[in-house]
N, C-alpha and C. Protein backbone atom coordinates (compact mmCIF):
# COMPACT_ATOMS: atom_id res chain seq x y z
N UNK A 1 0.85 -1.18 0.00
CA UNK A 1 0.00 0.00 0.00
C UNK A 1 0.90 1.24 0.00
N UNK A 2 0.77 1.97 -0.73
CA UNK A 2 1.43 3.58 -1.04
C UNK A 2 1.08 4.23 -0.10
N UNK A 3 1.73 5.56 0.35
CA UNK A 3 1.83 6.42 1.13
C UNK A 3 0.49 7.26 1.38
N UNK A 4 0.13 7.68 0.11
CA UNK A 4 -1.65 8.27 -0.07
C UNK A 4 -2.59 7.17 0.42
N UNK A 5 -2.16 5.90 0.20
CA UNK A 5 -3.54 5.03 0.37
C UNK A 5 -3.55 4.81 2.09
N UNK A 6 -2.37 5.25 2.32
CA UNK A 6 -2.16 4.64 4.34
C UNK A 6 -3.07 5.97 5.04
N UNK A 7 -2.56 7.35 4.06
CA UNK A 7 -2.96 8.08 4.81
C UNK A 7 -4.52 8.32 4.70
N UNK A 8 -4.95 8.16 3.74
CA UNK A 8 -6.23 7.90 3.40
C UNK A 8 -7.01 7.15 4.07
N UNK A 9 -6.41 5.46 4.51
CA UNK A 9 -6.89 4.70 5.81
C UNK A 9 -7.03 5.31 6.85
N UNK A 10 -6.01 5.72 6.95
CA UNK A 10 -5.94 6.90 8.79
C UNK A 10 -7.13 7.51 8.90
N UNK A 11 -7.28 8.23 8.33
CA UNK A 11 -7.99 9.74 7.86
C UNK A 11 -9.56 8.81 7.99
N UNK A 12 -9.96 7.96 7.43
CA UNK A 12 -11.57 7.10 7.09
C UNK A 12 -11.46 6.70 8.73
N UNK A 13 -10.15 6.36 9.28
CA UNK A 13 -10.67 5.58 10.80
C UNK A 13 -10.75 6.30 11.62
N UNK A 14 -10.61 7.95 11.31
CA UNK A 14 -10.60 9.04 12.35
C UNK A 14 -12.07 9.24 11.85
N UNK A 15 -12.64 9.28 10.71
CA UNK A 15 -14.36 9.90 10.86
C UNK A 15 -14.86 8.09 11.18
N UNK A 16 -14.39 6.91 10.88
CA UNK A 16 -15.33 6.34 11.89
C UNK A 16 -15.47 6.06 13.41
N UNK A 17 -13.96 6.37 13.95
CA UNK A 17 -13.92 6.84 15.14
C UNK A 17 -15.14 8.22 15.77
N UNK A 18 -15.15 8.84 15.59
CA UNK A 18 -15.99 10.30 15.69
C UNK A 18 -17.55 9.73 15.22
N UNK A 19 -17.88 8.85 14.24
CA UNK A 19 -19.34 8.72 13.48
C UNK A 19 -19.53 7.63 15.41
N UNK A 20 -18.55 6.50 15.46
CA UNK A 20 -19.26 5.53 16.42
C UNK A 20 -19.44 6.86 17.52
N UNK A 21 -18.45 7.60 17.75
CA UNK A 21 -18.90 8.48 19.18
C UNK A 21 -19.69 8.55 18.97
N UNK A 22 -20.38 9.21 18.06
CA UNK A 22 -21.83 10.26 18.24
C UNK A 22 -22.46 9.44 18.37
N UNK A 23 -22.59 8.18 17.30
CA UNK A 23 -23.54 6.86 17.98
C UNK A 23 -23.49 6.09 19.29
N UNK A 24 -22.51 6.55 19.87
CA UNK A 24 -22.58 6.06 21.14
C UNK A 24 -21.64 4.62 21.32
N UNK A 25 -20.97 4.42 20.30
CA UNK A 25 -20.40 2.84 20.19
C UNK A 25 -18.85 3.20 21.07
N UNK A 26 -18.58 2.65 21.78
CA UNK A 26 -17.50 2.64 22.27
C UNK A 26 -16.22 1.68 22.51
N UNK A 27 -15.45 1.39 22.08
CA UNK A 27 -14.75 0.03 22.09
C UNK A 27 -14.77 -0.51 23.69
N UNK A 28 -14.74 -1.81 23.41
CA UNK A 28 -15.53 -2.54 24.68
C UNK A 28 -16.73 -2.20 25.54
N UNK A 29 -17.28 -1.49 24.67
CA UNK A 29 -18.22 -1.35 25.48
C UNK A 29 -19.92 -1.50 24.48
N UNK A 30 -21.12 -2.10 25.62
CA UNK A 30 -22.21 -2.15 24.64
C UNK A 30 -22.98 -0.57 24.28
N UNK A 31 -23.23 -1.12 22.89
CA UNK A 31 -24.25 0.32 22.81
C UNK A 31 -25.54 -0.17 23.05
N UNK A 32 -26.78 1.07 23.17
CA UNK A 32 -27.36 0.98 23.60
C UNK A 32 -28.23 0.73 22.16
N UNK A 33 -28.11 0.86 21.09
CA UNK A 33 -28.62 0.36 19.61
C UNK A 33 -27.47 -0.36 18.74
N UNK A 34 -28.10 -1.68 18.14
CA UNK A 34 -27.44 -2.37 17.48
C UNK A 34 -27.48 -1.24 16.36
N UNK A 35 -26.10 -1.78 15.14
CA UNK A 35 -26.01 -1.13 13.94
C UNK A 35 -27.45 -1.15 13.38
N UNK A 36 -28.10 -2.45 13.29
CA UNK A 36 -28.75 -2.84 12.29
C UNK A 36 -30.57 -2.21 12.94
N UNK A 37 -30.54 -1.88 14.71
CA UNK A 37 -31.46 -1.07 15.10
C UNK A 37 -31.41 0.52 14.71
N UNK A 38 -29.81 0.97 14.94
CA UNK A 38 -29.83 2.35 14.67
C UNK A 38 -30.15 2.87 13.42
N UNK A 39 -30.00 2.03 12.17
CA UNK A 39 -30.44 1.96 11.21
C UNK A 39 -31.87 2.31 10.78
N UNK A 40 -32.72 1.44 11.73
CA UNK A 40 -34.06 1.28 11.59
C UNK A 40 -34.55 2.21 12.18
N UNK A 41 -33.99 3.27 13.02
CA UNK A 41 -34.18 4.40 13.68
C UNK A 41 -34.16 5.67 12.97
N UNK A 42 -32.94 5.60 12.45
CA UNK A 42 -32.49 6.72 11.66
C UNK A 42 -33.94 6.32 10.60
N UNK A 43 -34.24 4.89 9.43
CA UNK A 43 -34.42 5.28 8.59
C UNK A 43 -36.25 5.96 8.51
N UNK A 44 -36.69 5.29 10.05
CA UNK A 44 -38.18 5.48 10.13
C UNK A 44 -38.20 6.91 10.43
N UNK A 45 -37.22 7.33 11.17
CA UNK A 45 -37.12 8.87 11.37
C UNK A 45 -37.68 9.45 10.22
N UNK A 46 -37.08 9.68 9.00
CA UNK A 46 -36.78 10.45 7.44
C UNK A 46 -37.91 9.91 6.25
N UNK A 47 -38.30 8.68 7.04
CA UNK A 47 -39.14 8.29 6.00
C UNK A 47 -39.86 7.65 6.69
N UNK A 48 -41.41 7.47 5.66
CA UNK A 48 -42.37 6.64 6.74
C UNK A 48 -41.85 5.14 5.86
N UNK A 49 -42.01 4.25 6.70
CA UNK A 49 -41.61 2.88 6.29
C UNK A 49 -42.62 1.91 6.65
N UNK A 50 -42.60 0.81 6.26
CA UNK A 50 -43.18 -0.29 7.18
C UNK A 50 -42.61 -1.19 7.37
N UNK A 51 -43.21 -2.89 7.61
CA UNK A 51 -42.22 -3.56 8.14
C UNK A 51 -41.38 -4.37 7.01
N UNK A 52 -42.16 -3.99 5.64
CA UNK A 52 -41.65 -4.89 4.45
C UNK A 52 -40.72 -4.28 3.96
N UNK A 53 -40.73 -2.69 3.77
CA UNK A 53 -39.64 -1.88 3.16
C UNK A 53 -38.17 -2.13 3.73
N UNK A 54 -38.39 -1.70 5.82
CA UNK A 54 -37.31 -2.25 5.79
C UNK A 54 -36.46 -3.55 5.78
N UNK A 55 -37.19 -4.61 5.40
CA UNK A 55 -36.80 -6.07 5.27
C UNK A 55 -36.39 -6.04 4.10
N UNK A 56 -36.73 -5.11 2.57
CA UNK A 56 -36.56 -5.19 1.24
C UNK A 56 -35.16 -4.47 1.54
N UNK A 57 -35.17 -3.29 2.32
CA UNK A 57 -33.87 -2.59 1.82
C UNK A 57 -32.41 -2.75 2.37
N UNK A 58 -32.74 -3.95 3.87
CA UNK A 58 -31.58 -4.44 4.44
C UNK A 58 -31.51 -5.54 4.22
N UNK A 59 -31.97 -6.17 3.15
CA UNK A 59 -31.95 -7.26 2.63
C UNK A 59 -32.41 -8.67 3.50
N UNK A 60 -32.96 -8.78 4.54
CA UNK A 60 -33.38 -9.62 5.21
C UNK A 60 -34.63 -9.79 5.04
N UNK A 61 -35.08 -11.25 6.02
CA UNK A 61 -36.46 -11.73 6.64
C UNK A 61 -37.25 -10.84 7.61
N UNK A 62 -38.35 -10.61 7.67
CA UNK A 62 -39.26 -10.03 8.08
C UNK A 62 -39.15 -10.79 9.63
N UNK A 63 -38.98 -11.74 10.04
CA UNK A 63 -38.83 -12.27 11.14
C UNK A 63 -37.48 -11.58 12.00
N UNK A 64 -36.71 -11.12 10.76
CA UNK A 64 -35.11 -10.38 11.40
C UNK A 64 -35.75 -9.32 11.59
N UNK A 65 -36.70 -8.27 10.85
CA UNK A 65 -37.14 -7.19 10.85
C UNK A 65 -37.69 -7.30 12.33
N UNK A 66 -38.58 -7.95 12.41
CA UNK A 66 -39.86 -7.99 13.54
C UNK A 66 -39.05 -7.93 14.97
N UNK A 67 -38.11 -8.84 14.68
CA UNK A 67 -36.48 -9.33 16.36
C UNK A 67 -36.59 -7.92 16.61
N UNK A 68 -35.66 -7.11 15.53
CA UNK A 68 -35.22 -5.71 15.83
C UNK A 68 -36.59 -4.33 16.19
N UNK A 69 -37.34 -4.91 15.75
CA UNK A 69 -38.58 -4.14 15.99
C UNK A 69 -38.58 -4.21 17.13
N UNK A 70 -39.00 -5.74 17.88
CA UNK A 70 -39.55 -6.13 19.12
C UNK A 70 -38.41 -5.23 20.08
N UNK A 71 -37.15 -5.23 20.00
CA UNK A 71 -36.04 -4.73 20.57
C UNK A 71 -36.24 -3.17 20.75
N UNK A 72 -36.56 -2.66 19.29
CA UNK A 72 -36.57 -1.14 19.35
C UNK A 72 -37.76 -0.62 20.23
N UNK A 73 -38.88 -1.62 20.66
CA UNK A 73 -39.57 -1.29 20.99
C UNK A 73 -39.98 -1.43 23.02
N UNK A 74 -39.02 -2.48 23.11
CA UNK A 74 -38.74 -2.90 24.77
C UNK A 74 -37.88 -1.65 24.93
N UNK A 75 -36.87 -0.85 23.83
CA UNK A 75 -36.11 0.03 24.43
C UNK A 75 -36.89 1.42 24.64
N UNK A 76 -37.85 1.26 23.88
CA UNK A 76 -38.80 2.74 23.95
C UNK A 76 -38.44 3.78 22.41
N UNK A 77 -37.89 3.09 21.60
CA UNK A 77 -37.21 4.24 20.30
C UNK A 77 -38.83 4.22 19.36
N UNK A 78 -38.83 3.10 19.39
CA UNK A 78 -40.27 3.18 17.76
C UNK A 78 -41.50 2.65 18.66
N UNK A 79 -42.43 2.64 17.77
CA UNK A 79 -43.78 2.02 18.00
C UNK A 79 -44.42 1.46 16.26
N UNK A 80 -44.98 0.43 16.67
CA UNK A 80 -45.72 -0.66 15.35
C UNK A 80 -47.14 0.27 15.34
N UNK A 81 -47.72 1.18 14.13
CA UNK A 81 -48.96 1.43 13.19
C UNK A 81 -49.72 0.88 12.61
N UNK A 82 -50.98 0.11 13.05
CA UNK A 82 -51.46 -0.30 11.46
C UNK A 82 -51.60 1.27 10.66
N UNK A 83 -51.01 0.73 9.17
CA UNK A 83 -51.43 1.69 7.85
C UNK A 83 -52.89 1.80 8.08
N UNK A 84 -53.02 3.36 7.68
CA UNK A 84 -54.83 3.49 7.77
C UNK A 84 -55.66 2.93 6.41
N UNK A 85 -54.96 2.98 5.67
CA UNK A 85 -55.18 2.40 3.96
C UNK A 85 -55.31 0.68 4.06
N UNK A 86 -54.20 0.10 4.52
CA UNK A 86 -54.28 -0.82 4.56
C UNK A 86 -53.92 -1.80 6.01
N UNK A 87 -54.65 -2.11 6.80
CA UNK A 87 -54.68 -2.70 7.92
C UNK A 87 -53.51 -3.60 8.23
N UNK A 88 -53.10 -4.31 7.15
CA UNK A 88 -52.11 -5.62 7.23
C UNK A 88 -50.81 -4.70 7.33
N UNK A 89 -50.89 -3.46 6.80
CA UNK A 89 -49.28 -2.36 6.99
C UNK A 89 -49.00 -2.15 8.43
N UNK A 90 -47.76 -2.37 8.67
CA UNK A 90 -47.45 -2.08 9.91
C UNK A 90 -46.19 -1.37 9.89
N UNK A 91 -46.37 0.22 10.29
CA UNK A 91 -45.83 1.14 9.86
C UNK A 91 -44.83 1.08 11.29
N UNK A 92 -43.37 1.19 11.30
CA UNK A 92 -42.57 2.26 11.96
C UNK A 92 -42.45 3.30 12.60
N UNK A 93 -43.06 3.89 13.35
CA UNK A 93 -42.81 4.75 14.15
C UNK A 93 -41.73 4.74 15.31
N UNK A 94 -40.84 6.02 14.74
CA UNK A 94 -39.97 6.92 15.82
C UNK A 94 -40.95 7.44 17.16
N UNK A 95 -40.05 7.21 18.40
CA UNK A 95 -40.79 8.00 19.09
C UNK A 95 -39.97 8.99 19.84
N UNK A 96 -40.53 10.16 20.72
CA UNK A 96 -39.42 11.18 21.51
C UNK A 96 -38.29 10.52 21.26
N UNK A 97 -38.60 9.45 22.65
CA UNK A 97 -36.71 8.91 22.37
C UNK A 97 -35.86 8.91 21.07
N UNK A 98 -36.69 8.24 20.35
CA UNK A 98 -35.83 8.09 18.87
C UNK A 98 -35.71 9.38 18.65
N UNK A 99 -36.30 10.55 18.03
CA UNK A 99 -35.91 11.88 17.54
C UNK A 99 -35.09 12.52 18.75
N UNK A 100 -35.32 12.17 19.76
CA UNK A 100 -34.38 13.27 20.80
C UNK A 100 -32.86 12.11 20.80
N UNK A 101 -32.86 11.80 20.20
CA UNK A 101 -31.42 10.54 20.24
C UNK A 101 -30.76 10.69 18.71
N UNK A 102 -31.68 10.97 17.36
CA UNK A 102 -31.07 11.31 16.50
C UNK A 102 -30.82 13.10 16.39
N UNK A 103 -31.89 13.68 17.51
CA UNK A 103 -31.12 15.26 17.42
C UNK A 103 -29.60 15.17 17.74
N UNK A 104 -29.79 14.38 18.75
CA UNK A 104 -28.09 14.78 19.51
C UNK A 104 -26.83 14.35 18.55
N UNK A 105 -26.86 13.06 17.64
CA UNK A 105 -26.73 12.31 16.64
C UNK A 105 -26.05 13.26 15.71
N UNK A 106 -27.27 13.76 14.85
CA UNK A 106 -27.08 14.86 14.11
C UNK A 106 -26.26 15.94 14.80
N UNK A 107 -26.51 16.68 15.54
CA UNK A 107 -25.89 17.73 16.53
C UNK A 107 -24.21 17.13 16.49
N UNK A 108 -23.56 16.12 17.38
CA UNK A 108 -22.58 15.97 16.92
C UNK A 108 -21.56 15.71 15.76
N UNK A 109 -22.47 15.18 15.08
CA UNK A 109 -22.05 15.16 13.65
C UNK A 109 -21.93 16.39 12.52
N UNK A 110 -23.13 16.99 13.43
CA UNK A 110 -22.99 18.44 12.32
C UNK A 110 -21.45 19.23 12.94
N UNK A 111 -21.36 19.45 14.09
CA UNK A 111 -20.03 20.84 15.01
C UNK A 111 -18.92 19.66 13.84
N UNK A 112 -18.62 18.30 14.00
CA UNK A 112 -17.38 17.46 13.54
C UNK A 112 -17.28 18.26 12.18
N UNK A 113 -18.13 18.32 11.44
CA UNK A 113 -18.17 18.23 9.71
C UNK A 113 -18.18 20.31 9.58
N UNK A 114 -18.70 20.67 10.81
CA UNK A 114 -18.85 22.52 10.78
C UNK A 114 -17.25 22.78 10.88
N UNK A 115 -16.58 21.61 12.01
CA UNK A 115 -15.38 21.94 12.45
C UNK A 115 -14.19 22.07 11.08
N UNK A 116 -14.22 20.80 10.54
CA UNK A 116 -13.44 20.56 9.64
C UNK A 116 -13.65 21.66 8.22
N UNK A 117 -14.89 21.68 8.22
CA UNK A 117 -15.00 22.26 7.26
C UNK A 117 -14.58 23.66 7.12
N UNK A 118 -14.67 24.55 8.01
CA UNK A 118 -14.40 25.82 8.69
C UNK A 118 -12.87 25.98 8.18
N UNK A 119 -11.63 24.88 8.43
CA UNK A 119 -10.59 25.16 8.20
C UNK A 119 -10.10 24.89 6.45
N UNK A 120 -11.36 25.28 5.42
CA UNK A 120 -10.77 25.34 4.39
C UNK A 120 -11.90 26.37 3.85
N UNK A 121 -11.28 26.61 2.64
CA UNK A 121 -11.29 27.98 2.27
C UNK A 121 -13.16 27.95 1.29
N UNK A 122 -13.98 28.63 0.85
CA UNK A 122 -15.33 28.34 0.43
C UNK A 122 -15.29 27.73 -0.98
N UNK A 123 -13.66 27.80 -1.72
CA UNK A 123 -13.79 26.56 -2.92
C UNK A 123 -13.10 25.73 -2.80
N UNK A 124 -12.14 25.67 -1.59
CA UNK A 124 -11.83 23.98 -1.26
C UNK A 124 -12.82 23.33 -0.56
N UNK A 125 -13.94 23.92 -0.08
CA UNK A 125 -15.34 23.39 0.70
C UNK A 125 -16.14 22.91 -0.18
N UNK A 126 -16.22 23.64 -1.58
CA UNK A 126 -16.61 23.03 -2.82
C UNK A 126 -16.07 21.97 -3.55
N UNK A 127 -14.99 22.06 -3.15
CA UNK A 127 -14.11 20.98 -4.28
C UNK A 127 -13.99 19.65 -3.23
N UNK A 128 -13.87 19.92 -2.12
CA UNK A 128 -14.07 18.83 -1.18
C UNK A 128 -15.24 17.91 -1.56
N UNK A 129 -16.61 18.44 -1.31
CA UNK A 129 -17.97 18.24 -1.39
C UNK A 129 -18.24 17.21 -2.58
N UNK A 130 -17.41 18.18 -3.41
CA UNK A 130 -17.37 17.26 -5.28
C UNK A 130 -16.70 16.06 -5.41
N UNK A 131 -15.37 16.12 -4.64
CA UNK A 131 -13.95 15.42 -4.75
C UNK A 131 -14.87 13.95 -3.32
N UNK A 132 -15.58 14.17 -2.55
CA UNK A 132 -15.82 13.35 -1.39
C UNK A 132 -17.30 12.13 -2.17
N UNK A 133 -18.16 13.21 -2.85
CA UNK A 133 -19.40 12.40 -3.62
C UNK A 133 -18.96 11.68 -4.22
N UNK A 134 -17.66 12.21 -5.18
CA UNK A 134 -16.92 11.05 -6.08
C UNK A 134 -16.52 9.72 -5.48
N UNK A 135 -15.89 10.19 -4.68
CA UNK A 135 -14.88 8.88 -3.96
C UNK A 135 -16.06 8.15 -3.64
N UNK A 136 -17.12 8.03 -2.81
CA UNK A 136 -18.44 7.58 -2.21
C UNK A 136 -19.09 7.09 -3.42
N UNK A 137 -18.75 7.75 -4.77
CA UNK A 137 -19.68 6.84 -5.96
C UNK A 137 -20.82 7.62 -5.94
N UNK A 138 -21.28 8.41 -5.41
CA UNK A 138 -22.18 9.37 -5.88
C UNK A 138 -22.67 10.40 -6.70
N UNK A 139 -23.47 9.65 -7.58
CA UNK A 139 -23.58 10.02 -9.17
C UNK A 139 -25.26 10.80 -8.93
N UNK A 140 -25.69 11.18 -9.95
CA UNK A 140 -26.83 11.61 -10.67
C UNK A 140 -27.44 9.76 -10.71
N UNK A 141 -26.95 9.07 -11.38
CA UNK A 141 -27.22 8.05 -11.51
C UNK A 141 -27.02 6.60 -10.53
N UNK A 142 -26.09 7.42 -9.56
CA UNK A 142 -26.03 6.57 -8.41
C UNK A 142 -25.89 6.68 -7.31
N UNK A 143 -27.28 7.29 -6.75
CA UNK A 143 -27.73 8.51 -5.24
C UNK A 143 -27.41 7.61 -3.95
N UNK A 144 -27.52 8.43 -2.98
CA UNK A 144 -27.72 8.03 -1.72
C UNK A 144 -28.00 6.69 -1.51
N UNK A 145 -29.70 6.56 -1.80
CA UNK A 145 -29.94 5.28 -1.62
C UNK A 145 -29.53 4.19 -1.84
N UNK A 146 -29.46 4.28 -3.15
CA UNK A 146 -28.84 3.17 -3.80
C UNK A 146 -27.30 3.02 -3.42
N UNK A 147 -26.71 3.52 -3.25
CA UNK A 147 -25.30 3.38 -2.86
C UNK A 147 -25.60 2.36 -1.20
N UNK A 148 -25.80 3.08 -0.85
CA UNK A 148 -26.08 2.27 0.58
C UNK A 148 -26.77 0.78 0.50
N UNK A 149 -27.68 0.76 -0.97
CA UNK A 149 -28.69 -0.56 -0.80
C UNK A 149 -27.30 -1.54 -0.99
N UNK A 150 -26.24 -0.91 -2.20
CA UNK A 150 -25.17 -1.62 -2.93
C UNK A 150 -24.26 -2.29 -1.70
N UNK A 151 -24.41 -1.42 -0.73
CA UNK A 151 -23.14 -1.44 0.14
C UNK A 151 -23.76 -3.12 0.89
N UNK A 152 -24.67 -2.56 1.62
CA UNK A 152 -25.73 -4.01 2.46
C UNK A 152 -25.69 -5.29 1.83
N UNK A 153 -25.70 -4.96 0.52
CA UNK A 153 -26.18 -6.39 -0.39
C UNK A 153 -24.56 -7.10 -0.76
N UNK A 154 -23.55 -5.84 -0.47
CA UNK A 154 -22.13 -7.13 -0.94
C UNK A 154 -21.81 -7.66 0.13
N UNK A 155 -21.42 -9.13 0.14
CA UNK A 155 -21.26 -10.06 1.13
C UNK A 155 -19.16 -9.83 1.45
């Protein structure tokens, strides 16, 4: 491995160092949301979901869905909806906890990314922005979502 690619490693394990803080992950120690709950937190937050979407988009069984449900829900983050349209939907709901857990979430994540960003100039903040979507594979043709569905689905 070349000199750019080490420092480049460094540099990815310092923002996932800082991403687990804000999530709360601490080496040796338990968090209080699995990856695959905080997930289901964040995604019911931003979007309304139900229980099939997120089984379609993390690629699992509805029985894995339902585990992490039952979990999110002994912890107090979500609550189960029937859909008013359709009775058999059983919608996702965030609750306080969940939004007052992804404010703080967000909140640290935003000062990290305000911080860094602050120390470059308003077209290396641009060229960053451009130069960072790239690296991430983020196209017109290959957004957010899908990047992330790509990421879940390689073994």
């Amino acid at each position: 491995m070349d000199q750019r690619s080490c420092r480049l490693h460094l540099y990815l394990s310092v923002i996932q160092a800082v991403t687990n803080k804000a999530f709360g992950i601490r080496p040796g120690a338990r968090s209080d949301l699995s990856a695959a709950e905080s997930f289901i937190v964040y995604r019911c937050n931003f979007f309304d979901v139900n229980m099939k979407d997120i089984a379609e988009v993390n690629g699992v069984g509805k029985s894995t869905v339902s585990y992490h449900i039952d979990a999110l829900e002994k912890k107090g983050y979500v609550l189960r909806v029937r859909g008013e349209k359709d009775k058999r939907d059983i919608f996702v709901v965030p609750t306080k906890k969940a939004k007052d857990w992804i404010a703080e979430i967000e909140r640290k994540v935003s000062n990290y990314v305000e911080e860094g960003i602050s120390r470059l100039t308003p077209e290396e903040q641009e060229q960053f922005v451009t130069l960072f979507s790239k690296f991430v594979g983020e196209t017109e043709s290959m957004p957010y979502e899908k990047i992330m569905k790509s990421i879940r689905e390689e073994k």
